[in-house]
N, C-alpha and C. Protein backbone atom coordinates (compact mmCIF):
# COMPACT_ATOMS: atom_id res chain seq x y z
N UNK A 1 -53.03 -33.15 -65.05
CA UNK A 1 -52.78 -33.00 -63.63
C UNK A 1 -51.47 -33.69 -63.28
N UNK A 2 -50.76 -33.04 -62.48
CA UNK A 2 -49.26 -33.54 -62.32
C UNK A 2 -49.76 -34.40 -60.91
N UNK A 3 -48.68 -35.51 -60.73
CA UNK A 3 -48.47 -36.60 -59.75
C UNK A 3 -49.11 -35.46 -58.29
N UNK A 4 -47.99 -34.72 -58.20
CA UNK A 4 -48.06 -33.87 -56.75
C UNK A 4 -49.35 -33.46 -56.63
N UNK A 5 -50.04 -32.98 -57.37
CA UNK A 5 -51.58 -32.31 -57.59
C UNK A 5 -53.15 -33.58 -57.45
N UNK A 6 -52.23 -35.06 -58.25
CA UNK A 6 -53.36 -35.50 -57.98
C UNK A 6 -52.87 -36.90 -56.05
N UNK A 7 -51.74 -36.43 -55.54
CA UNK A 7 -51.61 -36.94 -54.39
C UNK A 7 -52.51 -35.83 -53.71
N UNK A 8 -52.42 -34.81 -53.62
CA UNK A 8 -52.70 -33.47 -52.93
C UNK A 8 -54.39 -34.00 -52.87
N UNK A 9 -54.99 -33.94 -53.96
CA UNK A 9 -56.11 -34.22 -54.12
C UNK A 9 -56.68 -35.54 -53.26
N UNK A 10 -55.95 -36.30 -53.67
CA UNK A 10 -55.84 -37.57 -52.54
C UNK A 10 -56.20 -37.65 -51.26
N UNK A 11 -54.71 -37.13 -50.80
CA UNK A 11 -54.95 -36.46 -49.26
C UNK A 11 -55.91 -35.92 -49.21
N UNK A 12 -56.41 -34.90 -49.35
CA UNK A 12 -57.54 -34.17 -49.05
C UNK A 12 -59.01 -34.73 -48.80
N UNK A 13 -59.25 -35.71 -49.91
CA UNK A 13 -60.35 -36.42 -49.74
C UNK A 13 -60.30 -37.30 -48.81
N UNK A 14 -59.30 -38.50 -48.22
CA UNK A 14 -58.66 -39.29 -47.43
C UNK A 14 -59.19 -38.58 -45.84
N UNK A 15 -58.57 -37.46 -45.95
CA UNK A 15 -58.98 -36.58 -44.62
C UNK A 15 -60.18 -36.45 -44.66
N UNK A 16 -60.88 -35.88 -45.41
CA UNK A 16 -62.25 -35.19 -44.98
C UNK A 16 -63.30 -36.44 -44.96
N UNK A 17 -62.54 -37.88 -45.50
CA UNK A 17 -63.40 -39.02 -45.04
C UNK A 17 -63.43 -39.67 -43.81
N UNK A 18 -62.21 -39.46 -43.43
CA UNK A 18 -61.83 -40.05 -42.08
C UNK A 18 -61.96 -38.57 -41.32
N UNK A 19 -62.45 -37.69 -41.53
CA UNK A 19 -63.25 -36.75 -40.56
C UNK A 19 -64.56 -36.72 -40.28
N UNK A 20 -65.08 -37.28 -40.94
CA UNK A 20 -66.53 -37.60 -41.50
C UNK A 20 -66.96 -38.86 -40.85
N UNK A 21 -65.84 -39.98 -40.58
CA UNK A 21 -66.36 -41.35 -40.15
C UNK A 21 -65.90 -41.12 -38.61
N UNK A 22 -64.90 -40.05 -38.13
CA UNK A 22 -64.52 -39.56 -36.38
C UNK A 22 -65.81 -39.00 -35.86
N UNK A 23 -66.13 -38.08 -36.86
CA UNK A 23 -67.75 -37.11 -36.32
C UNK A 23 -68.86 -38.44 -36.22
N UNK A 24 -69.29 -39.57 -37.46
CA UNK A 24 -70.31 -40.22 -37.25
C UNK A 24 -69.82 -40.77 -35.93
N UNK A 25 -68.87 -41.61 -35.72
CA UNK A 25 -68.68 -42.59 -34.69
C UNK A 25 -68.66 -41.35 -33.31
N UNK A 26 -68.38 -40.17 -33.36
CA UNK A 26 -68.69 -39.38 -31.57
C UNK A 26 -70.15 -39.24 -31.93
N UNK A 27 -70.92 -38.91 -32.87
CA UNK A 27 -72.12 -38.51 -32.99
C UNK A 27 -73.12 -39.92 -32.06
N UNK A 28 -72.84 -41.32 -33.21
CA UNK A 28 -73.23 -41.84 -32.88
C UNK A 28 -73.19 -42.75 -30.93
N UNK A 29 -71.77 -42.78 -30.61
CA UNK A 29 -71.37 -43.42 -29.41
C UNK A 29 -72.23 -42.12 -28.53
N UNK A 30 -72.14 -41.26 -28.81
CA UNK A 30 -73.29 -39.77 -28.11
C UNK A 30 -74.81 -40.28 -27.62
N UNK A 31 -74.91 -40.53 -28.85
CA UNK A 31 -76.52 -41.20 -28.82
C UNK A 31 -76.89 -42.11 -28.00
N UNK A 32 -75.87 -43.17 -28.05
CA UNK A 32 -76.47 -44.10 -26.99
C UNK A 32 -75.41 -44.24 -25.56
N UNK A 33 -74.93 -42.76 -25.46
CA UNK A 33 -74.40 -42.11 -23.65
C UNK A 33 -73.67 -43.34 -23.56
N UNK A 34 -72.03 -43.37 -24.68
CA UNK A 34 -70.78 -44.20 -24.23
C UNK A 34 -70.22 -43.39 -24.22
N UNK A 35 -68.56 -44.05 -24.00
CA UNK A 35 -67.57 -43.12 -23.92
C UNK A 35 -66.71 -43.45 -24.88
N UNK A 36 -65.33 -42.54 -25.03
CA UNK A 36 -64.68 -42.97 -26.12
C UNK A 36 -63.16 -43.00 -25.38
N UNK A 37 -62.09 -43.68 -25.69
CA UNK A 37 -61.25 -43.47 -25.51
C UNK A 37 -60.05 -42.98 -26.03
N UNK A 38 -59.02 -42.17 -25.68
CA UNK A 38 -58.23 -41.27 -26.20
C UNK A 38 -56.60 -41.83 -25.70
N UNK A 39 -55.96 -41.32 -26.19
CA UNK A 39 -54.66 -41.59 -25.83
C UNK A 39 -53.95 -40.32 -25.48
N UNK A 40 -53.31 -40.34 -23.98
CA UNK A 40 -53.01 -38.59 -23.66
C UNK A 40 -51.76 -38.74 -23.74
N UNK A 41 -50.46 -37.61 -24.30
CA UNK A 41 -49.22 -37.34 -24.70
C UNK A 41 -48.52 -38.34 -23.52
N UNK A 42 -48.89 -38.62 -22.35
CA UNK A 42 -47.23 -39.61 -21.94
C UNK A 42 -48.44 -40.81 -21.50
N UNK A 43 -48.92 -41.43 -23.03
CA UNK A 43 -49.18 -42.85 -23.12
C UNK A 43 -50.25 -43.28 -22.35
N UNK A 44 -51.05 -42.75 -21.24
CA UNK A 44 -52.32 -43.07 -20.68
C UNK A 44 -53.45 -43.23 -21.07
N UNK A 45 -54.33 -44.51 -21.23
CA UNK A 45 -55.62 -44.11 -21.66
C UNK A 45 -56.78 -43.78 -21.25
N UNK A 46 -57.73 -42.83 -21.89
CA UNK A 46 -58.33 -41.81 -20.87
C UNK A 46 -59.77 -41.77 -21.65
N UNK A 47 -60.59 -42.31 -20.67
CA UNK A 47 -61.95 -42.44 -21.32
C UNK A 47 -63.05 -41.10 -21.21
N UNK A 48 -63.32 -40.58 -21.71
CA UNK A 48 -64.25 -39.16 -21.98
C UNK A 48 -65.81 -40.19 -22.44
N UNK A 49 -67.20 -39.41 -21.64
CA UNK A 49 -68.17 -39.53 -22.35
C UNK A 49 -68.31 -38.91 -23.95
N UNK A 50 -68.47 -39.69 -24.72
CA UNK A 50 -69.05 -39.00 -25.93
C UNK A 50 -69.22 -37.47 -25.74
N UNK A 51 -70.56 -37.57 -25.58
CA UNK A 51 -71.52 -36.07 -25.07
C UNK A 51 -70.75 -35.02 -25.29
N UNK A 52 -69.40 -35.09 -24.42
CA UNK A 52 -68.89 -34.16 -23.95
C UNK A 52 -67.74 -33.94 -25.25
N UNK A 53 -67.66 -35.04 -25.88
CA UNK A 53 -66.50 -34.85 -27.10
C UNK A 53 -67.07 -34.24 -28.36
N UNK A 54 -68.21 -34.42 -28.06
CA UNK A 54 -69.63 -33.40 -29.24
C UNK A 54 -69.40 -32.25 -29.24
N UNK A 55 -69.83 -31.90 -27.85
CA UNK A 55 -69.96 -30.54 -27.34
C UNK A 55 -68.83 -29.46 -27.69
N UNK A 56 -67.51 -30.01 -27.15
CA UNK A 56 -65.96 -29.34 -28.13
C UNK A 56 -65.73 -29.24 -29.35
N UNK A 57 -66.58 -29.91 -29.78
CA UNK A 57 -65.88 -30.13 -31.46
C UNK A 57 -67.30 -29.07 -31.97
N UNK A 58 -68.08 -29.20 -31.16
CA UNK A 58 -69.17 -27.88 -31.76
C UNK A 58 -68.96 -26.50 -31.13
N UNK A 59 -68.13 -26.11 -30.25
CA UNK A 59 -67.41 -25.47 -29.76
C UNK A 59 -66.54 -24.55 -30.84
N UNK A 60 -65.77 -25.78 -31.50
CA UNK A 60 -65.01 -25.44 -32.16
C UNK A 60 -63.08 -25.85 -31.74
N UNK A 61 -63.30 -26.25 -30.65
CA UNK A 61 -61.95 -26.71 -30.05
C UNK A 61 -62.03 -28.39 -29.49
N UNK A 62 -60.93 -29.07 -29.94
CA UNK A 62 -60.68 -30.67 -29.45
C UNK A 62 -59.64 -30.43 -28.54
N UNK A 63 -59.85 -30.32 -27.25
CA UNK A 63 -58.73 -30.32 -26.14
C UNK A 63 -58.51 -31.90 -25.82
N UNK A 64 -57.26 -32.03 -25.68
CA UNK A 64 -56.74 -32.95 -25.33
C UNK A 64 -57.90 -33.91 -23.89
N UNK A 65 -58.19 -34.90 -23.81
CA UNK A 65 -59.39 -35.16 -22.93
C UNK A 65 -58.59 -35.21 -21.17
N UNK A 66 -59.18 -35.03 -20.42
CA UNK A 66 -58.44 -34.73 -18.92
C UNK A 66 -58.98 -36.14 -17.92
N UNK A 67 -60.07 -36.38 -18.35
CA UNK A 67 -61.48 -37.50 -17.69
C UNK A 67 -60.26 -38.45 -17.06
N UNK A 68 -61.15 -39.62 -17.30
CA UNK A 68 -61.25 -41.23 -16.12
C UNK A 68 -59.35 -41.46 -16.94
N UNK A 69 -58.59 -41.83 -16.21
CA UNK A 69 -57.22 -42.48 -16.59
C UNK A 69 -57.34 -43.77 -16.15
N UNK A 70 -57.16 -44.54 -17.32
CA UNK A 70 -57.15 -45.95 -17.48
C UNK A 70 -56.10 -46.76 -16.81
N UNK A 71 -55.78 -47.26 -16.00
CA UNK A 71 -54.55 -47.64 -15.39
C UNK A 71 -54.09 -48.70 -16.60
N UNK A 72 -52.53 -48.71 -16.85
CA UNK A 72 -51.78 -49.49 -17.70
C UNK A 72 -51.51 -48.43 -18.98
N UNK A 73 -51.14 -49.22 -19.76
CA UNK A 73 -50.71 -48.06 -21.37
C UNK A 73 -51.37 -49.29 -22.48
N UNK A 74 -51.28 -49.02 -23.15
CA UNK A 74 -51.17 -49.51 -25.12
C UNK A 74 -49.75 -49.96 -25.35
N UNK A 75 -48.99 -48.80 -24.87
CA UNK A 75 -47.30 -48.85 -25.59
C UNK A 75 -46.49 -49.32 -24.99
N UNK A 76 -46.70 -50.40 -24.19
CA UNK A 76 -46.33 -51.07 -23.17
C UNK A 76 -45.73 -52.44 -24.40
């Protein structure tokens, strides 16, 4: 197996673990009706119930979240 093939391989697993630990943690914060927070393109943070971040991703689509805007930034 060449370098490029076993990075490739890498990546791949890397992702589908840290897709796996995004789904437990909405699954779980779901369960006990929290919210999660997101970061929206000009730096706001924006809290979504769980529930509702389930519901999209079983949908089949992750839209950017629209909910509660956190007054202040992160990137501050």
């Amino acid at each position: 197996m060449s370098t490029r093939e076993e990075y490739q391989e890498f990546s791949n697993k890397l992702r589908y673990g840290l897709e796996l630990a995004e789904q437990q943690l909405i699954e779980e914060t779901a369960r006990r009706e929290g919210e999660l927070c997101y970061g929206s393109p000009d730096g706001k943070v924006i809290r979504v119930p769980a529930s509702e971040v389930l519901q999209d991703r079983k949908k089949g689509g992750i839209p950017c979240p629209q909910n509660d805007v956190v007054e202040g930034s992160w990137f501050r």
